[in-house]
Protein backbone atom coordinates (compact mmCIF):
# COMPACT_ATOMS: atom_id res chain seq x y z
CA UNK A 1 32.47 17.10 -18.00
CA UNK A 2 28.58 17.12 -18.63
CA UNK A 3 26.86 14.18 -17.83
CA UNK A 4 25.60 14.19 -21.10
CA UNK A 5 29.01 14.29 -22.19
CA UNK A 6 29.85 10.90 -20.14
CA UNK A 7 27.28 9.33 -21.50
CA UNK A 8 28.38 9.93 -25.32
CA UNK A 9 31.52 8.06 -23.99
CA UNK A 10 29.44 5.47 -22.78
CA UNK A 11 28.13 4.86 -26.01
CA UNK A 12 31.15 5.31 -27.94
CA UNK A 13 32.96 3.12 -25.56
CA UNK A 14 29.87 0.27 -25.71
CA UNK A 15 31.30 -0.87 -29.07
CA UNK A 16 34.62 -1.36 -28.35
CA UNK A 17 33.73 -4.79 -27.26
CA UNK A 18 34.55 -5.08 -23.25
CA UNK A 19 30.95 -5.78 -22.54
CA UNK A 20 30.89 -7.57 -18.80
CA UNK A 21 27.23 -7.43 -18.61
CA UNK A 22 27.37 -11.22 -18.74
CA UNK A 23 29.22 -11.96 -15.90
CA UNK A 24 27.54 -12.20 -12.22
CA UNK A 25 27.82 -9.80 -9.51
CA UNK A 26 31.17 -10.99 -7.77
CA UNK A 27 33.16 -10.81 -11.71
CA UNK A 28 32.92 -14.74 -12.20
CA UNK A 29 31.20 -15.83 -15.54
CA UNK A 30 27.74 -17.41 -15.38
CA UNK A 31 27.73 -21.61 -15.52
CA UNK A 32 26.25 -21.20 -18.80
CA UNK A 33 26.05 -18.14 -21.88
CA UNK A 34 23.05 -16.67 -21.93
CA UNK A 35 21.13 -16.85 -25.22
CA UNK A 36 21.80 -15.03 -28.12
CA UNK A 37 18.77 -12.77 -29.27
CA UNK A 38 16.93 -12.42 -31.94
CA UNK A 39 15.02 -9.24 -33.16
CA UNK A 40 11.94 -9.83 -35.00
CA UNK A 41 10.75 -7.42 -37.69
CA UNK A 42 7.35 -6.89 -39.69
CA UNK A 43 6.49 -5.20 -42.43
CA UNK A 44 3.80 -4.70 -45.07
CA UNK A 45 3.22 -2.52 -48.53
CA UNK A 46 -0.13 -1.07 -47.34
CA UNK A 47 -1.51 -2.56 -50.57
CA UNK A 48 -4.87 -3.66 -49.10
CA UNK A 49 -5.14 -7.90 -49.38
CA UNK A 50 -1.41 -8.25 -49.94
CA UNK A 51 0.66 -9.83 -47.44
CA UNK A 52 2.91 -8.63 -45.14
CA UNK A 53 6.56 -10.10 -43.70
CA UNK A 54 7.50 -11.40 -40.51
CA UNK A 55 11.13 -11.94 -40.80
CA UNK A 56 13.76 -12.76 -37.57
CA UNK A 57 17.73 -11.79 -37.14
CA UNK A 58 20.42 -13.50 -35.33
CA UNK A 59 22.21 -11.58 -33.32
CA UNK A 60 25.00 -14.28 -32.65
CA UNK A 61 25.51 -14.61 -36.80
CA UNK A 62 23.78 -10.97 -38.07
CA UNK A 63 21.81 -13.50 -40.59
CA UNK A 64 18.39 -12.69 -41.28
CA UNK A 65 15.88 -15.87 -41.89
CA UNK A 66 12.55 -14.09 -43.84
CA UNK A 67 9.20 -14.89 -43.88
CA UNK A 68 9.22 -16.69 -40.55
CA UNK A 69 5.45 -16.51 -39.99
CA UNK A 70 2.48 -18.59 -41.13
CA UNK A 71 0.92 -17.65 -44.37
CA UNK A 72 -2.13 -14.87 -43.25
CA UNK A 73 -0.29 -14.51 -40.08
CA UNK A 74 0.95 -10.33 -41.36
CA UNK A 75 -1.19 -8.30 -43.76
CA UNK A 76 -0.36 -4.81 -45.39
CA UNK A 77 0.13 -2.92 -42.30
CA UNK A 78 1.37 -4.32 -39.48
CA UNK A 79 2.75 -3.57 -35.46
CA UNK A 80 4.29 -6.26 -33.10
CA UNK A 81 4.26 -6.30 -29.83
CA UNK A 82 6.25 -9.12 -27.21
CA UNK A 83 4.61 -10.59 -24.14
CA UNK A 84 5.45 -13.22 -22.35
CA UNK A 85 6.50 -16.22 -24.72
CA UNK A 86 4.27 -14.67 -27.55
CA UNK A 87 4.21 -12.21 -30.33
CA UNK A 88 1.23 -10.27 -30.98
CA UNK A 89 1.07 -8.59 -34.35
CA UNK A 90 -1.45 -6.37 -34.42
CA UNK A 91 -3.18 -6.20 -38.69
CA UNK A 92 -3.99 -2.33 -39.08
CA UNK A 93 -6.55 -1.14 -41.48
CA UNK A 94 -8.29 -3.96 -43.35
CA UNK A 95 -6.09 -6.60 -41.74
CA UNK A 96 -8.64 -6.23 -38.48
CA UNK A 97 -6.96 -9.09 -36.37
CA UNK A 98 -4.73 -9.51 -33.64
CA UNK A 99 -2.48 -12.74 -34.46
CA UNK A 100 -0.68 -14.33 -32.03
CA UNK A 101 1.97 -16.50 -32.52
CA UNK A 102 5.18 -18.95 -30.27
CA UNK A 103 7.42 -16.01 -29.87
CA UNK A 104 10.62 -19.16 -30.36
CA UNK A 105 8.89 -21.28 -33.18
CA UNK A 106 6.59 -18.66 -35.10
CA UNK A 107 3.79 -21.28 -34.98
CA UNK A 108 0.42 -20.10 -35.15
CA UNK A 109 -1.14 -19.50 -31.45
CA UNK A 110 -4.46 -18.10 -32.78
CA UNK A 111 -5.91 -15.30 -34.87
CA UNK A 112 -8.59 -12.91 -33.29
CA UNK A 113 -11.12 -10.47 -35.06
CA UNK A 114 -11.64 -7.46 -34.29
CA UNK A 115 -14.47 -6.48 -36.04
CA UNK A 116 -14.85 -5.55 -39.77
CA UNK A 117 -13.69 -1.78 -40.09
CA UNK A 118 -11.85 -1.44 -36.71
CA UNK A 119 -8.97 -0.58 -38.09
CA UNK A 120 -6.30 -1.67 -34.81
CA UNK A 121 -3.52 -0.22 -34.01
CA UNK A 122 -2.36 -1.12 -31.06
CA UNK A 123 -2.60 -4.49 -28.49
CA UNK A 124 -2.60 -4.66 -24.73
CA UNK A 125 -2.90 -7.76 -22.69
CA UNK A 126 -4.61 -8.70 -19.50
CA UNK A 127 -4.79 -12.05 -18.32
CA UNK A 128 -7.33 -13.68 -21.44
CA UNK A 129 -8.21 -10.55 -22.72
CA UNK A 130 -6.49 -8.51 -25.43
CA UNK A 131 -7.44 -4.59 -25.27
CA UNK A 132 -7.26 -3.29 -28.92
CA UNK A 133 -7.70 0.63 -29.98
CA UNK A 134 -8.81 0.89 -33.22
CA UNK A 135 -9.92 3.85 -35.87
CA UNK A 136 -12.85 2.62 -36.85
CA UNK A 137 -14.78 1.97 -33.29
CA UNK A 138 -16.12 3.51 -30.39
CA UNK A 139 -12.72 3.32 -28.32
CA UNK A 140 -11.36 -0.10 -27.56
CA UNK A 141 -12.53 -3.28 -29.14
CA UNK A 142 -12.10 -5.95 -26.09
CA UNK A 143 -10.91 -9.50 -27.75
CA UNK A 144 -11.20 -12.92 -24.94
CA UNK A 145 -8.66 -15.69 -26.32
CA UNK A 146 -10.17 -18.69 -26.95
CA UNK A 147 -12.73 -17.37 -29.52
CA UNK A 148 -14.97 -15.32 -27.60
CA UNK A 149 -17.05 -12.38 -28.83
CA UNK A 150 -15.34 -9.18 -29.04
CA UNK A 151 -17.18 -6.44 -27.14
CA UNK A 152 -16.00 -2.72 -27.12
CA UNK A 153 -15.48 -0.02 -24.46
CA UNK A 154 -16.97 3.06 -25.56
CA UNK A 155 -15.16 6.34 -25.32
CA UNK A 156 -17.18 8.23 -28.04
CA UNK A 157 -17.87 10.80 -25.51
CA UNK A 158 -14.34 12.24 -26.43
CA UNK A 159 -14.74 12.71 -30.13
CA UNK A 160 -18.19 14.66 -31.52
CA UNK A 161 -17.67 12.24 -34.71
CA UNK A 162 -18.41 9.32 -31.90
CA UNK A 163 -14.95 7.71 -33.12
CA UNK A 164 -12.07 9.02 -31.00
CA UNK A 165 -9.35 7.58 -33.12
CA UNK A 166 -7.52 6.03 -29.99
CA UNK A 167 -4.26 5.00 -31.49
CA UNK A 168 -2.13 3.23 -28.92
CA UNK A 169 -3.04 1.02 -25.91
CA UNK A 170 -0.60 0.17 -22.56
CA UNK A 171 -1.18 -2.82 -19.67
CA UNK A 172 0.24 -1.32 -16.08
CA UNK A 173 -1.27 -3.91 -13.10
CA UNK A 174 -4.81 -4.44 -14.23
CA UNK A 175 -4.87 -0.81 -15.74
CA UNK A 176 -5.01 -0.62 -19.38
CA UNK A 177 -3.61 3.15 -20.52
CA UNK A 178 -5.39 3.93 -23.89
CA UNK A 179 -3.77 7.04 -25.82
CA UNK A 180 -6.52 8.52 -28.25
CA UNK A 181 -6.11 11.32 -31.25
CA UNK A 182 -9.52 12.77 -31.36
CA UNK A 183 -9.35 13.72 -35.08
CA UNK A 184 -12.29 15.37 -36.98
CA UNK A 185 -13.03 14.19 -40.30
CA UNK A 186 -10.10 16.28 -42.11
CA UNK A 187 -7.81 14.08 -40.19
CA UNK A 188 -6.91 17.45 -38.21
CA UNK A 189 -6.95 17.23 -34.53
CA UNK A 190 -9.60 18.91 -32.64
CA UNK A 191 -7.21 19.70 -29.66
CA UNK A 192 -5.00 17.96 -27.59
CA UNK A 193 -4.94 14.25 -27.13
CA UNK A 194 -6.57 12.32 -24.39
CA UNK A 195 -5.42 9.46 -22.03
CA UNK A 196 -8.36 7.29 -20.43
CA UNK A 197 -7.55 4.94 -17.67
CA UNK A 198 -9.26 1.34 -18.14
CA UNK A 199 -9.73 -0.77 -15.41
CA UNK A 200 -9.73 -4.44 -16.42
CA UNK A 201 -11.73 -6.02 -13.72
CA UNK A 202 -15.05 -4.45 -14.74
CA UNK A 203 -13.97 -3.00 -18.67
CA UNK A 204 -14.53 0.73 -17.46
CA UNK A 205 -13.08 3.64 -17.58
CA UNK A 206 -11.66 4.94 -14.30
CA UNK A 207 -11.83 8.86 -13.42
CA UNK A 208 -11.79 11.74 -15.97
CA UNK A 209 -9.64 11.35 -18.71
CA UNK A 210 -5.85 12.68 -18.62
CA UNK A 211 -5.32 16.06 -21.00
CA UNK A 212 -1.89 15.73 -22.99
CA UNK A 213 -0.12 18.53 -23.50
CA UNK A 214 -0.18 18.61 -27.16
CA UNK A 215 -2.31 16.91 -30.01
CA UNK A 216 -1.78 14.03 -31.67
CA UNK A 217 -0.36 11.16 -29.88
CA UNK A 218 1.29 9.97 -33.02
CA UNK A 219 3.53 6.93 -31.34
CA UNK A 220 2.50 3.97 -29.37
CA UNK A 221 3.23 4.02 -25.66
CA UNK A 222 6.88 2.54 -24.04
CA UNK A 223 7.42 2.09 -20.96
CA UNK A 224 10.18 3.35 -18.52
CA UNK A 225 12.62 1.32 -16.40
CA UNK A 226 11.39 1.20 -12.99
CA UNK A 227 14.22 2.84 -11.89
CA UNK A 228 13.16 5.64 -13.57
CA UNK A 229 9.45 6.03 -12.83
CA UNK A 230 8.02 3.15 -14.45
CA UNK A 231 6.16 5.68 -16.17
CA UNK A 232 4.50 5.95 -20.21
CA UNK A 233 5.82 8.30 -22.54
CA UNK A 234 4.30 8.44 -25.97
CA UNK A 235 5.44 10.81 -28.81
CA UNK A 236 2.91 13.56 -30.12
CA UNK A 237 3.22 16.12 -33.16
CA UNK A 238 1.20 18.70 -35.28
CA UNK A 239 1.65 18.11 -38.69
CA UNK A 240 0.93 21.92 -39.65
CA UNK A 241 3.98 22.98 -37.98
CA UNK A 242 5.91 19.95 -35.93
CA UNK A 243 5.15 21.37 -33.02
CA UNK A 244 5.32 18.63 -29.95
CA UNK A 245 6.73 16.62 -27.91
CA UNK A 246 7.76 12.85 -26.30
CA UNK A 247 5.00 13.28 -23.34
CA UNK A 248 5.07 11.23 -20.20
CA UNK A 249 2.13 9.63 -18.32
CA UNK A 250 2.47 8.86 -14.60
CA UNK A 251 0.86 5.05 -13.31
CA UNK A 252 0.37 5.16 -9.97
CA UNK A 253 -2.82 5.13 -8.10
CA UNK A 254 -3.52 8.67 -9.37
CA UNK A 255 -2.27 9.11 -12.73
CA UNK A 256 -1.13 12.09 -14.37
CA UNK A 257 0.02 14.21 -17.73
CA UNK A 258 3.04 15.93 -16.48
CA UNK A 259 4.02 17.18 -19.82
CA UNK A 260 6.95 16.74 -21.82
CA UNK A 261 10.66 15.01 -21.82
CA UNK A 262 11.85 16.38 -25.07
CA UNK A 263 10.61 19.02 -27.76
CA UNK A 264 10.18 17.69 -31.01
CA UNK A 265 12.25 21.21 -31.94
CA UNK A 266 15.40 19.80 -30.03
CA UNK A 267 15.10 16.05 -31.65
CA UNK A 268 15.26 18.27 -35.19
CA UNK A 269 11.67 16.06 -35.73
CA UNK A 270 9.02 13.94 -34.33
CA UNK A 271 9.99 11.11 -32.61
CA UNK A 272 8.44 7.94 -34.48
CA UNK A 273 9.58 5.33 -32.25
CA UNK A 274 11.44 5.25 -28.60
CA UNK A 275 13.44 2.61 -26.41
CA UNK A 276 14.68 2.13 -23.55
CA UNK A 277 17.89 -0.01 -22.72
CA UNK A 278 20.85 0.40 -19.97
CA UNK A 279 24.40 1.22 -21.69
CA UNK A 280 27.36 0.75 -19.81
CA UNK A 281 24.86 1.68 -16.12
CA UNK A 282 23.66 4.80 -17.91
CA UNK A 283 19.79 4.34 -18.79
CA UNK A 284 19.06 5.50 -22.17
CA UNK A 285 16.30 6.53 -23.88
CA UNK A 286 16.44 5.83 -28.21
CA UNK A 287 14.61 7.47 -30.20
CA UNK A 288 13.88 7.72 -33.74
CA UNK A 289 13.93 11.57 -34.59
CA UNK A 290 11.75 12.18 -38.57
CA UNK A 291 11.23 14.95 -40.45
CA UNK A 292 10.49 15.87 -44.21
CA UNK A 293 13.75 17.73 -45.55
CA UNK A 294 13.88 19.42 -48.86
CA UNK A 295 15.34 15.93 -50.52
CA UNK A 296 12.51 14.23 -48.74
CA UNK A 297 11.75 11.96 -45.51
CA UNK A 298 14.73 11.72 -42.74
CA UNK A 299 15.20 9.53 -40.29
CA UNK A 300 17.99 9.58 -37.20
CA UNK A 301 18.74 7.64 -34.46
CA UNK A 302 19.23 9.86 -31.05
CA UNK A 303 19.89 9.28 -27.71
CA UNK A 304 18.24 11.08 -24.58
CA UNK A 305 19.64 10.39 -21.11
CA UNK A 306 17.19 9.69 -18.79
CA UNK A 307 19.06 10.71 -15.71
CA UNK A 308 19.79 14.27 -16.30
CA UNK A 309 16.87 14.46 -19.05
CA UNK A 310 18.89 15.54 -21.32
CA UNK A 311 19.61 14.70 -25.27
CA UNK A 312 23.04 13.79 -26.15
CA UNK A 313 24.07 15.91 -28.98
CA UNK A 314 24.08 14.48 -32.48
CA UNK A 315 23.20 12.04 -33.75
CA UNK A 316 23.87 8.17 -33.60
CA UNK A 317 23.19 7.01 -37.24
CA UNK A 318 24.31 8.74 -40.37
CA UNK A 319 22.76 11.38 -43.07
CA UNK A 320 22.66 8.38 -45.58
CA UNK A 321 20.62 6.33 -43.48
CA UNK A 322 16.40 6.83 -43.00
CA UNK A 323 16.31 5.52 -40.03
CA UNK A 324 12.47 4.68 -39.17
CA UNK A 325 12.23 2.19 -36.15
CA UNK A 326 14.50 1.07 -33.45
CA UNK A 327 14.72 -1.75 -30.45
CA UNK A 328 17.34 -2.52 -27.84
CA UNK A 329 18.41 -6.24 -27.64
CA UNK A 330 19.21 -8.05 -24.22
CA UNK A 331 23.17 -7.81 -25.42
CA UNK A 332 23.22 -4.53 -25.69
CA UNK A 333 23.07 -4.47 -29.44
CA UNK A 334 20.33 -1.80 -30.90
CA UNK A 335 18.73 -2.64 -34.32
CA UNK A 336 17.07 -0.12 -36.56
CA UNK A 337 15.34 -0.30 -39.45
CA UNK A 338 16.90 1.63 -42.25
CA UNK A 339 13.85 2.89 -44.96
CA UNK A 340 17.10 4.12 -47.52
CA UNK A 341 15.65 3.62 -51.44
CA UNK A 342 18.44 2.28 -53.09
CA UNK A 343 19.40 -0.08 -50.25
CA UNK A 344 16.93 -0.91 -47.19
CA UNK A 345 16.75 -3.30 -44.15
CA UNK A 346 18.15 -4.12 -40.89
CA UNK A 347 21.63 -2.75 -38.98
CA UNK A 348 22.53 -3.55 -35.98
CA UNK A 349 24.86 -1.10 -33.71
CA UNK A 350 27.16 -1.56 -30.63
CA UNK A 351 26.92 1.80 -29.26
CA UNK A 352 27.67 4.19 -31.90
CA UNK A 353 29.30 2.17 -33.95
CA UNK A 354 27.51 0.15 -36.64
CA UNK A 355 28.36 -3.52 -36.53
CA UNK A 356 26.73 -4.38 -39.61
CA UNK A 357 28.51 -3.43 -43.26
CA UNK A 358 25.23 -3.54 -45.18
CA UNK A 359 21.31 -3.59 -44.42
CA UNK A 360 20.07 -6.63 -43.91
CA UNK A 361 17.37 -7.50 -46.08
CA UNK A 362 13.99 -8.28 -44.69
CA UNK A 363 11.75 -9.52 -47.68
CA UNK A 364 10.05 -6.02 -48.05
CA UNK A 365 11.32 -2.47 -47.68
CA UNK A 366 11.09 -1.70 -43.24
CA UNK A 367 7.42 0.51 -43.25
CA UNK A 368 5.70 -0.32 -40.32
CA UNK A 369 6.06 2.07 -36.87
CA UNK A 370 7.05 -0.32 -33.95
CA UNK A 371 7.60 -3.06 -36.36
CA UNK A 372 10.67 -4.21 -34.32
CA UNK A 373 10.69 -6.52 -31.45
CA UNK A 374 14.31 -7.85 -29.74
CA UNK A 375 14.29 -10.90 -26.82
C-alpha cells in the first residue's frame, strides 16, 4: 500500500467521528473542551462603492450569523487574513484600506489607507507596521497603526512600466516575503515572477530578488508546518495555456526558489487557494484545483501529501460543486466555499465526507480568493 494510498484512508476514516485529537498525550481528556471554531468568510460583488460581507460559522451548530462586521468595514473585493487576536481584511481595488477588526467581537480596531489607486491585495504584519502589495504602486505601500503616514518601498526596478504588480505579501521573523507578477500593460506577464526579500528593521530590500520558476504568482503565499520546512509556497499559472505550478520559497538565512510541488497539469487546474492542516498525523496540503471546462468555471477540492509529495488521487468534493476557497479549522473540520449558481455558500467536511446537507448561505454569492479564515 502507497502512502498516498494510506493517506486517502486517513481522510476517509477522519469522518467517521473517532477524532482523539482532544485528548492529552497520556489518553486522559483535557480539564476543560477546547473551543469550538468559527470560520470567518468575506465576500464582495466587485461592483465598485458597494459593500461587501463579513459573515462567521459555528462549527459546534453549522449556523452561519451574516454581516458580522461594521458597516464600511468590507468593500467590493475583499481578502482576510488572521493574526494574533485580529482580522485584517485587506479592500482590493477602490476599497484601498486595510481594516482591522477584534477577531472574537468583530468590533472595529481601525481602518488604514493605503493610498488612493493602490489597489492592495495582500497584508503582512510586523510589529506596528502592516506591509501591503498593491497594483497600483511602486511595490509595497508600508501602513504604521496608529494613523501614521503610509510610505512605500519601491521595487519599480522589476517592472519597465515602474509598477511591478506585486500581488501577495508573507511575515517570516522580521522578513517580509513579497511575491510580485510583473505584468505589462496587456495584463500579460513579461516573464517569470519575482520574490524580493524585505527586511523590516530598515524597510529594504535584502539581496537580489528570487526568480520563480514560472509567471504569474496568481495565489497569495501559505505557509508550511514547521515540520515540513516552514517554507512559502504560492500558486502560479499562464493563462494562455495553464501552464504552472504550486512553487515553494525557502526562509532561512539564504532564501531560495527551488521550484515546484505540484504541476498545475496533475491538479487538472490552477490551484486558487491552498491549506495546510494535520489529518489523522498525516500533514496535508488542500488545495483548490480551477479550470474553465466547456460548461464553464470548475472548482475541486484536492489533497497533496506533504510527506511523500505526492497528490492523492481524485478528488475530495463533487462535480456539482465549484469549489473556489478552502481553510482547515482547529477540529479538523475543512470549510470551502462553494461558487455553484443555483445554490452557493459554505460546507463544511470531516475528511471526505461532507457534514453539511446544504450550502450555507453567506449574504452574497463566495467570490473573493482567500476569503476564508478558521480559529
Amino acid at each position: 500500500m502507497t502512502r498516498s494510498t494510506t493517506l486517502a484512508l486517513v481522510l476517509a476514516l477522519a469522518a467517521c467521528g473517532d477524532d482523539t485529537s482532544n485528548k492529552t498525550p497520556d489518553g486522559a481528556l483535557p480539564d476543560a473542551p477546547p473551543a469550538v471554531p468559527r470560520a470567518v468568510v468575506v465576500s464582495g460583488n466587485f461592483m465598485p462603492g458597494q459593500p461587501g460581507v463579513m459573515s462567521s460559522l459555528d462549527l459546534g451548530t453549522t449556523t452561519v450569523a451574516q454581516r458580522v462586521a461594521p458597516n464600511g468595514a468590507v468593500a467590493e473585493d475583499p481578502m482576510v487574513r488572521h493574526f494574533g487576536d485580529e482580522l485584517f481584511v485587506v479592500n482590493r481595488a477602490s476599497g484601498n484600506n486595510v481594516t482591522i477588526l477584534n477577531a472574537s467581537t468583530f468590533a472595529l480596531v481601525e481602518q488604514l489607507a493605503t493610498g488612493a489607486g493602490s489597489n492592495p491585495q495582500d497584508v503582512a504584519v510586523v510589529g506596528g507596521k502592516l506591509y501591503v502589495p498593491g497594483f497600483g504602486t511602486a511595490g509595497v505601500v508600508v501602513v504604521p497603526r496608529g494613523g501614521g503616514a503610509p510610505t512605500t518601498i519601491d521595487l519599480s526596478a522589476l517592472d519597465p512600466d515602474g509598477k511591478p504588480d506585486c500581488v501577495s505579501a508573507f511575515a517570516v521573523g522580521t522578513n517580509v516575503f513579497v511575491a510580485c507578477e510583473l505584468l505589462d500593460e496587456t495584463f500579460t506577464p513579461r516573464g517569470p515572477g519575482k520574490i524580493v526579500v524585505i527586511d523590516t528593521a530598515t524597510d529594504t530590500v535584502k539581496g537580489a530578488p528570487l526568480t520563480l520558476t514560472n509567471v504569474n504568482p496568481f495565489g497569495v503565499f501559505e505557509r508550511m508546518p514547521e515540520d515540513q520546512g516552514g517554507d512559502l509556497v504560492i500558486p502560479t499559472v499562464s493563462f494562455a495555456d495553464g501552464s504552472g505550478c504550486i512553487e515553494r520559497v525557502t526562509t532561512g538565512a539564504t532564501p531560495t526558489a527551488p521550484g515546484c510541488l505540484v504541476q498545475n497539469q496533475a491538479l487538472g487546474g490552477f490551484a486558487a487557494r491552498t491549506a495546510f492542516q494535520d489529518v489523522g498525523g498525516m500533514p496535508v496540503m488542500w488545495v483548490v484545483s480551477s479550470s474553465f471546462g466547456a460548461n464553464g468555471p470548475v472548482g475541486a477540492l484536492r489533497a497533496f501529501d506533504l510527506t511523500t509529495k505526492m497528490l492523492v488521487s481524485g478528488t475530495v468534493t463533487p462535480a456539482t460543486q465549484l469549489i473556489v476557497d478552502v481553510v482547515g479549522c482547529p477540529d479538523g473540520s475543512v470549510v470551502v466555499s462553494d461558487q455553484t449558481m443555483a445554490a452557493n455558500g459554505l460546507r463544511v467536511y470531516n475528511g471526505t465526507t461532507e457534514k453539511t446537507t446544504a450550502p450555507l448561505a453567506i449574504g452574497l454569492a463566495p467570490n473573493s480568493n482567500h476569503g476564508l479564515v478558521c480559529y
